[in-house]
PDB file of N, CA and C in Angstrom:
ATOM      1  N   UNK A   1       0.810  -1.185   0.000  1.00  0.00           N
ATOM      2  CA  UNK A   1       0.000   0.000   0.000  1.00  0.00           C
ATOM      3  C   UNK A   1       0.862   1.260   0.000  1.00  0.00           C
ATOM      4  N   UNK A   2       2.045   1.219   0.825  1.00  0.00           N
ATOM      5  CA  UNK A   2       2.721   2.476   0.986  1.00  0.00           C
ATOM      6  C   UNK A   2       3.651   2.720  -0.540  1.00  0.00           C
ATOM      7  N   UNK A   3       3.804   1.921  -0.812  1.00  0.00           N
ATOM      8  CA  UNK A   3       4.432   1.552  -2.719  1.00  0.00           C
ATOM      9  C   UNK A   3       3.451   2.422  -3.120  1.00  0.00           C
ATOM     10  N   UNK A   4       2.239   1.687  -3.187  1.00  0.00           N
ATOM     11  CA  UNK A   4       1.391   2.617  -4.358  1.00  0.00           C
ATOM     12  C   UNK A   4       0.976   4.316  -3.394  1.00  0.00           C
ATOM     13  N   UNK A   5       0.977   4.303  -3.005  1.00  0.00           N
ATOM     14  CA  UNK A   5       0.511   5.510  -2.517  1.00  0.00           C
ATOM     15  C   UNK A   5       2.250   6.697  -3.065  1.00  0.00           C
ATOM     16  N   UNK A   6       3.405   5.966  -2.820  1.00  0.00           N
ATOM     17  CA  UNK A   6       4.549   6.714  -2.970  1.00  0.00           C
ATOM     18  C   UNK A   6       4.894   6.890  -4.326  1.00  0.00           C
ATOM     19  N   UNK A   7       4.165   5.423  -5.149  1.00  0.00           N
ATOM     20  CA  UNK A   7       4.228   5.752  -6.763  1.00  0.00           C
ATOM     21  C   UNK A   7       3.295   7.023  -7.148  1.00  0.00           C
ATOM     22  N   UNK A   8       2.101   6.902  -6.798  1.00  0.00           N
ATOM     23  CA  UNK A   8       1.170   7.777  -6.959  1.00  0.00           C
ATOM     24  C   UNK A   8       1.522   9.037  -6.588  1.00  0.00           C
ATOM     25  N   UNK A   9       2.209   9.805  -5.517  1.00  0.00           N
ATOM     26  CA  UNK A   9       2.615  10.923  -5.204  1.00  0.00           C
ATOM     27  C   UNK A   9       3.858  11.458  -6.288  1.00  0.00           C
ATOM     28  N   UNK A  10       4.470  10.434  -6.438  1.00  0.00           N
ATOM     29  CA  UNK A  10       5.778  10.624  -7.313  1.00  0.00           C
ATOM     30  C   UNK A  10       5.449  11.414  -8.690  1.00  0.00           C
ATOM     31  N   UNK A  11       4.633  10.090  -9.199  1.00  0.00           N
ATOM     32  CA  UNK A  11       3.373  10.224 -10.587  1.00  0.00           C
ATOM     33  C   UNK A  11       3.083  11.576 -11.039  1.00  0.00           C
ATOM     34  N   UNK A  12       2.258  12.313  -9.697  1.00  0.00           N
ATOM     35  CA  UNK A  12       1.622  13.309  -9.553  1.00  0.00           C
ATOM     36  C   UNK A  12       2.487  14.724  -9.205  1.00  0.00           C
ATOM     37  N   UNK A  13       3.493  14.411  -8.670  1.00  0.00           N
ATOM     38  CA  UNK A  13       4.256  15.147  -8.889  1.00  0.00           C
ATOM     39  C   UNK A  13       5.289  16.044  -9.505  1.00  0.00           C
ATOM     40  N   UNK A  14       5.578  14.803 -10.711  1.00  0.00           N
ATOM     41  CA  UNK A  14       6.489  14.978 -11.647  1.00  0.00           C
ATOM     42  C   UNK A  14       5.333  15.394 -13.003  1.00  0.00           C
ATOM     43  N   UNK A  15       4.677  15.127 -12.915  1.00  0.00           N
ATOM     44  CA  UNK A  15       3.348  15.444 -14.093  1.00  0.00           C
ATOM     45  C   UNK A  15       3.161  17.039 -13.934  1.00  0.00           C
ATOM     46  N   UNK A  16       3.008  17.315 -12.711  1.00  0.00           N
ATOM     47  CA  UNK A  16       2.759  18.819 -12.182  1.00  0.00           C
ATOM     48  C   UNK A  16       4.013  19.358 -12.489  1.00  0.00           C
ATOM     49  N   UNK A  17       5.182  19.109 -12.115  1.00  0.00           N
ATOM     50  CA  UNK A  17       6.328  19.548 -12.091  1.00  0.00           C
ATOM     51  C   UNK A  17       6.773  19.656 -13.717  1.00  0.00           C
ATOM     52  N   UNK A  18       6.670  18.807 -14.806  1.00  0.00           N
ATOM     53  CA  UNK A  18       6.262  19.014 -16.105  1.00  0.00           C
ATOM     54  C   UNK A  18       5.314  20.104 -17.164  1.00  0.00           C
ATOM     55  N   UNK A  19       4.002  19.828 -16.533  1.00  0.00           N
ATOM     56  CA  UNK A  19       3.234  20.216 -17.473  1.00  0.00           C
ATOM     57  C   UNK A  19       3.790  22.196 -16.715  1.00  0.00           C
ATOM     58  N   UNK A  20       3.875  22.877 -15.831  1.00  0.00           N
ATOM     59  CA  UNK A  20       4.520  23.878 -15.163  1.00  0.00           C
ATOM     60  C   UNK A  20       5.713  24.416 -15.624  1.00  0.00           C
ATOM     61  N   UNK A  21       6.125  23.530 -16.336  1.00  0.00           N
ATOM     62  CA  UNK A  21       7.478  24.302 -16.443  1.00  0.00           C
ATOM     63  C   UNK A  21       7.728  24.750 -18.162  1.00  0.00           C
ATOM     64  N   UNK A  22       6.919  24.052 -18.914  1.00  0.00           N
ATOM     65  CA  UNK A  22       6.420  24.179 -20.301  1.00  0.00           C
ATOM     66  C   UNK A  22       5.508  25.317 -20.476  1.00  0.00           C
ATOM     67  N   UNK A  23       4.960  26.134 -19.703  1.00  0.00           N
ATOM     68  CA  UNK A  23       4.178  26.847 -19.519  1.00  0.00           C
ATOM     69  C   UNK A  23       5.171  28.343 -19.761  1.00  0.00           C
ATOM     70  N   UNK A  24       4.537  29.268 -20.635  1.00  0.00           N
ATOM     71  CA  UNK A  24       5.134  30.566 -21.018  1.00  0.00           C
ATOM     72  C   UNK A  24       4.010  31.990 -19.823  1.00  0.00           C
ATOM     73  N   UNK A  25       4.556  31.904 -18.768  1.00  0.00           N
ATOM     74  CA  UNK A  25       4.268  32.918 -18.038  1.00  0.00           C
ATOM     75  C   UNK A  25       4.488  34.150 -18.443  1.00  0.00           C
ATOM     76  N   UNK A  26       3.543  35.001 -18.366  1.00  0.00           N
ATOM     77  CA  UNK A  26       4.491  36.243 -19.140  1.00  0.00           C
ATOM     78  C   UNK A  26       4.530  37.429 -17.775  1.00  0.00           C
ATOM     79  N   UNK A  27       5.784  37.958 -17.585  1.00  0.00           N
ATOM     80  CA  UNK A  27       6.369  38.592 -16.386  1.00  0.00           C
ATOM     81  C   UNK A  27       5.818  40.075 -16.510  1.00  0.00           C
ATOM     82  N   UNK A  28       5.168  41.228 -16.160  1.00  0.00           N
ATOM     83  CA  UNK A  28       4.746  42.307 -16.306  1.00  0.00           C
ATOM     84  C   UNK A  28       5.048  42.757 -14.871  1.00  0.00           C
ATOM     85  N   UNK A  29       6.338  44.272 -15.268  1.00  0.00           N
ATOM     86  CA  UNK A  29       6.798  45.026 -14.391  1.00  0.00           C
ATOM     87  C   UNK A  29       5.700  45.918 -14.179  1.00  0.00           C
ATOM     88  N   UNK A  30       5.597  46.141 -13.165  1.00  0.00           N
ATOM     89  CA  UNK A  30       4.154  47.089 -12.389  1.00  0.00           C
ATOM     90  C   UNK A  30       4.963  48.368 -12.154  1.00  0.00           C
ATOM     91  N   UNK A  31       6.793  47.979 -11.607  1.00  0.00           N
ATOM     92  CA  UNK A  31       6.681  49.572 -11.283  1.00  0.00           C
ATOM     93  C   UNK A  31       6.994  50.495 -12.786  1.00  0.00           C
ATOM     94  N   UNK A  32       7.722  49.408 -13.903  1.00  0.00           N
ATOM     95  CA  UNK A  32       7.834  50.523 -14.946  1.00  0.00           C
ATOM     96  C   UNK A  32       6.431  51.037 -15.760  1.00  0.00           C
ATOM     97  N   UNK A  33       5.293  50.116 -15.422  1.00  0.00           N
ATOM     98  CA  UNK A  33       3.890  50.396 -15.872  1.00  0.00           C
ATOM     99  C   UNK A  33       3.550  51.659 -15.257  1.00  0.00           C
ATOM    100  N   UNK A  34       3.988  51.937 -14.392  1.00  0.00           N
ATOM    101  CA  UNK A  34       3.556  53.231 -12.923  1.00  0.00           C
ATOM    102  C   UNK A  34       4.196  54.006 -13.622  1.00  0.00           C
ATOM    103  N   UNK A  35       5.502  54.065 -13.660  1.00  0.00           N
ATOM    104  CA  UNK A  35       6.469  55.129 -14.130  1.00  0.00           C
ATOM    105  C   UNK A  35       6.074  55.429 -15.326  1.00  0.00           C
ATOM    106  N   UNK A  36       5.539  54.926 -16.164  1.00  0.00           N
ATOM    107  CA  UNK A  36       5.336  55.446 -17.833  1.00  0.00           C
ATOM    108  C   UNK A  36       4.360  56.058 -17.155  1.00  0.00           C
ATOM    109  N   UNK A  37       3.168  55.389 -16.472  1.00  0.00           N
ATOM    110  CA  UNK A  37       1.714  56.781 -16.488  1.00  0.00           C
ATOM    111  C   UNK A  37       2.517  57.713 -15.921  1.00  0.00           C
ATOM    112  N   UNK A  38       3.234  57.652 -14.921  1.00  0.00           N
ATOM    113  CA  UNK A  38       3.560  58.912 -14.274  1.00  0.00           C
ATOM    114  C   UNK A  38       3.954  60.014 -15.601  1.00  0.00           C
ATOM    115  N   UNK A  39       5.210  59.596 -16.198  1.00  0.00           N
ATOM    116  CA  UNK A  39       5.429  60.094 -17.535  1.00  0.00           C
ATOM    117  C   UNK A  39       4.805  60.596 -18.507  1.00  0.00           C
ATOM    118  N   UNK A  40       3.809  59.750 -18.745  1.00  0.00           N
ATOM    119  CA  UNK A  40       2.277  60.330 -19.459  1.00  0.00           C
ATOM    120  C   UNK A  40       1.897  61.126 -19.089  1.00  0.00           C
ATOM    121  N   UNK A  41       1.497  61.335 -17.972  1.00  0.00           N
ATOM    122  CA  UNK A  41       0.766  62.659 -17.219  1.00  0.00           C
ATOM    123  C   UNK A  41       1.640  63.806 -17.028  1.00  0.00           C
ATOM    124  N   UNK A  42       3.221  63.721 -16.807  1.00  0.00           N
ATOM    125  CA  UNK A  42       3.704  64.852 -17.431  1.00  0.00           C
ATOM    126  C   UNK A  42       4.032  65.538 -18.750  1.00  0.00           C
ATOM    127  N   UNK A  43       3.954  64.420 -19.290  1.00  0.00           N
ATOM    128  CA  UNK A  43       3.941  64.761 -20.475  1.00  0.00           C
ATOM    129  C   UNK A  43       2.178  65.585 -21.174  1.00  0.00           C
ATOM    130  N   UNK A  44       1.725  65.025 -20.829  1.00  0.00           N
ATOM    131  CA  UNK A  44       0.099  65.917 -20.503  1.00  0.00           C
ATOM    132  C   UNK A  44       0.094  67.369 -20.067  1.00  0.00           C
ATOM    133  N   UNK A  45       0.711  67.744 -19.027  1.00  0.00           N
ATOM    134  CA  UNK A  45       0.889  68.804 -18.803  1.00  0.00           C
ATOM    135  C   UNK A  45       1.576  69.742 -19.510  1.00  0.00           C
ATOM    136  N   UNK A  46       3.136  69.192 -20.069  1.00  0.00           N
ATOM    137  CA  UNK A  46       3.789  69.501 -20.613  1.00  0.00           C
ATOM    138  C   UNK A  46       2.513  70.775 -22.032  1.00  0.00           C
ATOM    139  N   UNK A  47       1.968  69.881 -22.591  1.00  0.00           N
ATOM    140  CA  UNK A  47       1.471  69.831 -23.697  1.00  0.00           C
ATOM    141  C   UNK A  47       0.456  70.763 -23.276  1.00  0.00           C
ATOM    142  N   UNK A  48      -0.321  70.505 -22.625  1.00  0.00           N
ATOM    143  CA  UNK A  48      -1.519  71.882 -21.793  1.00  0.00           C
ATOM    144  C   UNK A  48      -0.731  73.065 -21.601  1.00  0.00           C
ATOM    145  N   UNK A  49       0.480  73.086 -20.669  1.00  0.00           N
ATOM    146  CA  UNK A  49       1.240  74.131 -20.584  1.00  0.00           C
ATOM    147  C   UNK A  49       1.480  74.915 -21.852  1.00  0.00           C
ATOM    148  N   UNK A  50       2.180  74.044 -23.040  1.00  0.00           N
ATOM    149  CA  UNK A  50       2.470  74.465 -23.943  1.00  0.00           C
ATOM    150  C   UNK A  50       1.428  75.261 -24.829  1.00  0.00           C
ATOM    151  N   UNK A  51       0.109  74.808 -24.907  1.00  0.00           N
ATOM    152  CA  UNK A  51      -1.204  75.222 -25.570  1.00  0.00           C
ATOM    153  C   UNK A  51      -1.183  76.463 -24.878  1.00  0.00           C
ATOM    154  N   UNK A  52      -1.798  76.632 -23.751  1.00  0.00           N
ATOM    155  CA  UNK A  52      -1.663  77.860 -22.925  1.00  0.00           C
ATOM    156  C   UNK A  52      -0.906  78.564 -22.915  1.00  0.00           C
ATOM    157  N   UNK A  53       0.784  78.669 -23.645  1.00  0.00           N
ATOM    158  CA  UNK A  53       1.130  79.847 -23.708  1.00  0.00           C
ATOM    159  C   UNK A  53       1.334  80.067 -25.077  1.00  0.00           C
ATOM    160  N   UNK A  54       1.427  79.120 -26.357  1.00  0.00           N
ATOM    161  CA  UNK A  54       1.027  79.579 -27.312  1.00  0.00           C
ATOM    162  C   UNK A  54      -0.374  80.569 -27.618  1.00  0.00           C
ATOM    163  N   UNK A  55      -1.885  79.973 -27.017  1.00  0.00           N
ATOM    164  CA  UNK A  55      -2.950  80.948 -27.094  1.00  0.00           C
ATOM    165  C   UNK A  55      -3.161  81.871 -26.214  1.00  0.00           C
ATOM    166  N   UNK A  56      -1.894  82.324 -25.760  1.00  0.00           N
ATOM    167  CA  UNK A  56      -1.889  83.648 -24.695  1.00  0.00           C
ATOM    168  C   UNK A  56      -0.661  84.616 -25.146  1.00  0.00           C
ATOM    169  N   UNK A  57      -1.554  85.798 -25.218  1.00  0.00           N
ATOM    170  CA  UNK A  57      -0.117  87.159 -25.802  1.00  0.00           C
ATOM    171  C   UNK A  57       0.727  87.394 -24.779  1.00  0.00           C
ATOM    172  N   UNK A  58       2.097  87.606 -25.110  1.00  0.00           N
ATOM    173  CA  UNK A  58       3.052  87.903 -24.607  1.00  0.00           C
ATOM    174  C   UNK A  58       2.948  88.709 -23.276  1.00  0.00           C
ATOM    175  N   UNK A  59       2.336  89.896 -23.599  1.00  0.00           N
ATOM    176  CA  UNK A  59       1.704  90.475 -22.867  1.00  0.00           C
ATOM    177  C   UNK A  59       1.589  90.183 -21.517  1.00  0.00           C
ATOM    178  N   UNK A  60       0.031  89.209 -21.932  1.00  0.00           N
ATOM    179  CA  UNK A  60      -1.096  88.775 -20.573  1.00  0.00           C
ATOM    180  C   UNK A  60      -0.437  87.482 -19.974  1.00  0.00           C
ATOM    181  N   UNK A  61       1.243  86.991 -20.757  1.00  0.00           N
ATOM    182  CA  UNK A  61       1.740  85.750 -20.010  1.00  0.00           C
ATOM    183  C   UNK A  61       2.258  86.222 -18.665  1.00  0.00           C
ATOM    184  N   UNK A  62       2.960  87.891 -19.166  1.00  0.00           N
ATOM    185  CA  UNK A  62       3.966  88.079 -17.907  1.00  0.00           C
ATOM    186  C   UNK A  62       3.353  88.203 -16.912  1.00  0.00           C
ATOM    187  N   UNK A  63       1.885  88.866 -16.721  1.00  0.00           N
ATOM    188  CA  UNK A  63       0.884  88.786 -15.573  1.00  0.00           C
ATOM    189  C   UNK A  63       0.640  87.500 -14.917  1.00  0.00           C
ATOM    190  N   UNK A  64       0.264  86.819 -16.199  1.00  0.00           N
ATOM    191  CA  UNK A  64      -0.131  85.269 -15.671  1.00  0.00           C
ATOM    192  C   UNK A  64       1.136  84.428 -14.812  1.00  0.00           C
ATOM    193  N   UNK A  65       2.054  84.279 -15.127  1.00  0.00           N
ATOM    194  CA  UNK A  65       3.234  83.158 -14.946  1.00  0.00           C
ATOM    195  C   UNK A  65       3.413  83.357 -13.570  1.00  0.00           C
ATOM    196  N   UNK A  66       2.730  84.308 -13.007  1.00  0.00           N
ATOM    197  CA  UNK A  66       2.974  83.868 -11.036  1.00  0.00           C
ATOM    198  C   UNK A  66       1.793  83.170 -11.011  1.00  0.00           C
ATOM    199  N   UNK A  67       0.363  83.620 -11.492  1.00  0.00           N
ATOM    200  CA  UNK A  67      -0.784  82.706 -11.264  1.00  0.00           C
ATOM    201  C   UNK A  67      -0.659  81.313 -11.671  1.00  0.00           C
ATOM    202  N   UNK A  68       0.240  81.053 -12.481  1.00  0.00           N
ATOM    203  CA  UNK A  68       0.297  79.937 -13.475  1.00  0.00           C
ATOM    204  C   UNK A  68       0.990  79.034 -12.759  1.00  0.00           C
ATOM    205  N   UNK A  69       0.502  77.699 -12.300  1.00  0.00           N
ATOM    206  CA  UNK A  69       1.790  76.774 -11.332  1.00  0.00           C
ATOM    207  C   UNK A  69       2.457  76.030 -12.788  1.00  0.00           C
ATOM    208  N   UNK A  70       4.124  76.175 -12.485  1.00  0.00           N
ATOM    209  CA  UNK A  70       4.382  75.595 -13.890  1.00  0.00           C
ATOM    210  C   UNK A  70       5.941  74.844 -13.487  1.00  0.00           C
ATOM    211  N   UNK A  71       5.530  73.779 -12.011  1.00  0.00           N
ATOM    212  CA  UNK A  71       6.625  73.306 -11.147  1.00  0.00           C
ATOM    213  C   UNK A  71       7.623  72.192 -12.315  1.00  0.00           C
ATOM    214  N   UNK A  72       8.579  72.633 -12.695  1.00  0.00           N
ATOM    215  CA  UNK A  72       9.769  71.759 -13.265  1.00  0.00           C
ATOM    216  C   UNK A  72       9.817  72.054 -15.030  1.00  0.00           C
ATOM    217  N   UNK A  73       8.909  72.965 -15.359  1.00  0.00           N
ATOM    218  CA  UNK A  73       8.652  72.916 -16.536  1.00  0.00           C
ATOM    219  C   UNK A  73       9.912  74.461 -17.066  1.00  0.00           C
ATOM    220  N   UNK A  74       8.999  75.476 -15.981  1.00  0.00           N
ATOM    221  CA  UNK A  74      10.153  77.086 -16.456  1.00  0.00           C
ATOM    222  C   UNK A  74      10.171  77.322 -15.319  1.00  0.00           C
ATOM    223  N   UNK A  75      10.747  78.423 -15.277  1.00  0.00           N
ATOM    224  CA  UNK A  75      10.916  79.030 -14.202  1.00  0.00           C
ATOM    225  C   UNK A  75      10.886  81.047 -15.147  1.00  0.00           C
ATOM    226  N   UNK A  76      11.015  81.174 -16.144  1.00  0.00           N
ATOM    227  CA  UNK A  76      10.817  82.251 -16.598  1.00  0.00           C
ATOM    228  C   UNK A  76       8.956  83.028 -17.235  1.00  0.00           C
ATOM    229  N   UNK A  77       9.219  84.099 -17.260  1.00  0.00           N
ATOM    230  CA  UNK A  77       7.677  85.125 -17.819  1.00  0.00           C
ATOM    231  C   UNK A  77       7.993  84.795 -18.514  1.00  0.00           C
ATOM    232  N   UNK A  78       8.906  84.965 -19.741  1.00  0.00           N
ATOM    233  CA  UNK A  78       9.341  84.806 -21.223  1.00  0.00           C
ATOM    234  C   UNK A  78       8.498  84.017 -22.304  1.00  0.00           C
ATOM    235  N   UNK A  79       7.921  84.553 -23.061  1.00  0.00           N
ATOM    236  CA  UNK A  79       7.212  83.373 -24.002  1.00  0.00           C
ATOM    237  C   UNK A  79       7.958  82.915 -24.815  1.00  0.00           C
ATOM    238  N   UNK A  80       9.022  83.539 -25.388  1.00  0.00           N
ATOM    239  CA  UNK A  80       9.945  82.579 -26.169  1.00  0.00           C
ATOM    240  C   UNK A  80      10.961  81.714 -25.549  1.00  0.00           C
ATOM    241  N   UNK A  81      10.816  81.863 -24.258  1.00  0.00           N
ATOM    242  CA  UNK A  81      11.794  80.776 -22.947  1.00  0.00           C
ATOM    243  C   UNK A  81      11.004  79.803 -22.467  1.00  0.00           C
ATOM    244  N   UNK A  82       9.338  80.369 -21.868  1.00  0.00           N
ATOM    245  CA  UNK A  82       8.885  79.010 -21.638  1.00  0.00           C
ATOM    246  C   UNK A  82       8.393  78.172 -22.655  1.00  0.00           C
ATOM    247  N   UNK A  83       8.417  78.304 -23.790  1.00  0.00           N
ATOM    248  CA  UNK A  83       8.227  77.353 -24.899  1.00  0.00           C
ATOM    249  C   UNK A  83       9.754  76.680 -25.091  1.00  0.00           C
ATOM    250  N   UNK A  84      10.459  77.473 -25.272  1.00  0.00           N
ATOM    251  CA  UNK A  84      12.306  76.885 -25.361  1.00  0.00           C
ATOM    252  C   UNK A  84      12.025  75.740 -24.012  1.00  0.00           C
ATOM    253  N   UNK A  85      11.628  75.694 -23.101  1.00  0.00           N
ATOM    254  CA  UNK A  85      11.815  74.993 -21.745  1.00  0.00           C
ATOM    255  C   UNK A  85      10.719  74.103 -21.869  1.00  0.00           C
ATOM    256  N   UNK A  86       9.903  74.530 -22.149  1.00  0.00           N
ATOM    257  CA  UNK A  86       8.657  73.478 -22.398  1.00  0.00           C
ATOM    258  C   UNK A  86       8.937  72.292 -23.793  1.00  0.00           C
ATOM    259  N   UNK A  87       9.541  72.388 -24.381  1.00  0.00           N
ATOM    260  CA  UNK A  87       9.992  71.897 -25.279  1.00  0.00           C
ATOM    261  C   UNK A  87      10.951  71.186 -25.168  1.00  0.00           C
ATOM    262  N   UNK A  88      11.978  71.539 -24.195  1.00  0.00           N
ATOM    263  CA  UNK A  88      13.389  70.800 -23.636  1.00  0.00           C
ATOM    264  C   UNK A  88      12.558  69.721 -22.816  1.00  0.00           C
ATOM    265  N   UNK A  89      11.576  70.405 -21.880  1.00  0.00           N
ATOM    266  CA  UNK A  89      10.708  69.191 -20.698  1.00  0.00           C
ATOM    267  C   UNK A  89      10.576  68.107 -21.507  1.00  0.00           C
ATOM    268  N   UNK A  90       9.676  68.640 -22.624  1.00  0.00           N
ATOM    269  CA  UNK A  90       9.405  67.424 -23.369  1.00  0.00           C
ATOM    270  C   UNK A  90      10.071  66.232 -24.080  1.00  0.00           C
ATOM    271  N   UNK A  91      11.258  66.746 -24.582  1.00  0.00           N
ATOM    272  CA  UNK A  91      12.619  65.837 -24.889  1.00  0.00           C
ATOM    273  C   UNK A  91      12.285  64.842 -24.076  1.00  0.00           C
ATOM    274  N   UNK A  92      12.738  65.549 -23.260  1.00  0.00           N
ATOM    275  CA  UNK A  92      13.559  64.919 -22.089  1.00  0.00           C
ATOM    276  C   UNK A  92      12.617  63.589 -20.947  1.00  0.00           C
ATOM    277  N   UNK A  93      11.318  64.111 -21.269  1.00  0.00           N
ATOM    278  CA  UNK A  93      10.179  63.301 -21.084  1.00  0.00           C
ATOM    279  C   UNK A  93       9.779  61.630 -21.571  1.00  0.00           C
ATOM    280  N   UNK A  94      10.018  62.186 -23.081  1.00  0.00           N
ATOM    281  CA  UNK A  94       9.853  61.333 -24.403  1.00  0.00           C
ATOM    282  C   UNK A  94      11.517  60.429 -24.465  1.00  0.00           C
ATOM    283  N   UNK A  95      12.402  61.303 -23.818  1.00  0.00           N
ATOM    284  CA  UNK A  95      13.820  60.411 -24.100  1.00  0.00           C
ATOM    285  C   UNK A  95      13.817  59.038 -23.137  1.00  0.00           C
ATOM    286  N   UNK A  96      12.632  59.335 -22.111  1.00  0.00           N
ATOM    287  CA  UNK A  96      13.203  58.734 -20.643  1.00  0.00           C
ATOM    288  C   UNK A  96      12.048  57.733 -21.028  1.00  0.00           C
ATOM    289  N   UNK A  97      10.575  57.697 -21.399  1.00  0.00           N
ATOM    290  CA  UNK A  97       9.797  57.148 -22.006  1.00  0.00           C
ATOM    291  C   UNK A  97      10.128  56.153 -22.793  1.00  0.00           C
ATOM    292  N   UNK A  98      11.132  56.583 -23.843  1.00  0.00           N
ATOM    293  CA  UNK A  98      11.760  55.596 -24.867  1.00  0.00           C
ATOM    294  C   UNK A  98      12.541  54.642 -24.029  1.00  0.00           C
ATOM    295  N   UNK A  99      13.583  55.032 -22.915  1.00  0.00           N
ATOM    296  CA  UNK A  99      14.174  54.263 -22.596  1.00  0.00           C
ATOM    297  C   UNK A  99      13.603  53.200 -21.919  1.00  0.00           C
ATOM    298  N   UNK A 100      12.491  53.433 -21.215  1.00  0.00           N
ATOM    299  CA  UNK A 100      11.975  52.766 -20.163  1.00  0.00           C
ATOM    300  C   UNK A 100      10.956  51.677 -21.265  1.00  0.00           C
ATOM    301  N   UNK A 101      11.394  51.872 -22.889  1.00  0.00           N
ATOM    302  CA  UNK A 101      10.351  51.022 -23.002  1.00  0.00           C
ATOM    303  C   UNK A 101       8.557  51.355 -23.557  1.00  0.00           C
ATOM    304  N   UNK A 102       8.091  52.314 -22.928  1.00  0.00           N
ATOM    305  CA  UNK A 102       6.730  52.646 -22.734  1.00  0.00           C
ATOM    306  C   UNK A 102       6.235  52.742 -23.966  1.00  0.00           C
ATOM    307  N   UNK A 103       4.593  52.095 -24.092  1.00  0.00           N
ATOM    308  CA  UNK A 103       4.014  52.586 -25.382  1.00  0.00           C
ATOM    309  C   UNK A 103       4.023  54.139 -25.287  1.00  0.00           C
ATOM    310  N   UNK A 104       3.973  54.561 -26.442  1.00  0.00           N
ATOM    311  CA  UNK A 104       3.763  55.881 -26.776  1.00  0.00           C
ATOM    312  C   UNK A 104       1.954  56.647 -27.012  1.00  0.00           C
ATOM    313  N   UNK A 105       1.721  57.186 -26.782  1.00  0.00           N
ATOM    314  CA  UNK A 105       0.429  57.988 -26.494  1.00  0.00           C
ATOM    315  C   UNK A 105       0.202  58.954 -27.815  1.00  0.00           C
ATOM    316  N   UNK A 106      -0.825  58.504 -28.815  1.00  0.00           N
ATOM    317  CA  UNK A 106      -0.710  59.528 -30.165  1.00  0.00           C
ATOM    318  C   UNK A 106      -0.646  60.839 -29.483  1.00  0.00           C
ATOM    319  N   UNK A 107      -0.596  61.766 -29.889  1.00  0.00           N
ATOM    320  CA  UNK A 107      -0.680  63.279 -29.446  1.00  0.00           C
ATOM    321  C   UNK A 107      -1.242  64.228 -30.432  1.00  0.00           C
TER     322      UNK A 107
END
């Protein structure tokens, strides 16, 4: 009895231990999945930012750009600087995106 019971475990074991290892698991990193949205969403901003000071005159930017939160993007009133900077953000966004892999987001 203890034969068959030890064949039977063996049996069952090595069958499991087989059909398991033939098996194509597919591995999905969660934190670089995180990090691309994170990326996405600056890059979102990036792009809002950018809209907003293209459809705003020179002018009514220099008023605006203290009202305007625009953390890592400029730091200048300048409309031909925060587009120069908004534009570098974006590189630099899209460079780190590429590296990491990430689908890309039409725009």
């Amino acid at each position: 009895m203890k034969k068959i019971l030890l064949y039977t475990l063996a049996s069952f074991s090595v069958a499991t231990f087989m059909t398991a290892c033939g098996q194509n698991i597919p591995y999905v990193n969660t934190d670089t999945e995180e990090e691309c949205q994170i990326i996405n969403k600056k890059l979102l901003k990036v792009d809002t930012f950018t809209k907003v000071v293209n459809e705003t005159s020179a002018f009514h930017l220099a008023e605006a750009a203290a009202a305007v939160t625009t953390p890592g993007i400029t730091a200048s009133n300048n409309k031909k600087k925060m587009l120069r900077d908004a534009n570098k953000r974006k590189v630099e966004l899209q460079a780190e995106q590429q590296k990491l892999g990430c689908k890309t987001v039409a725009q």
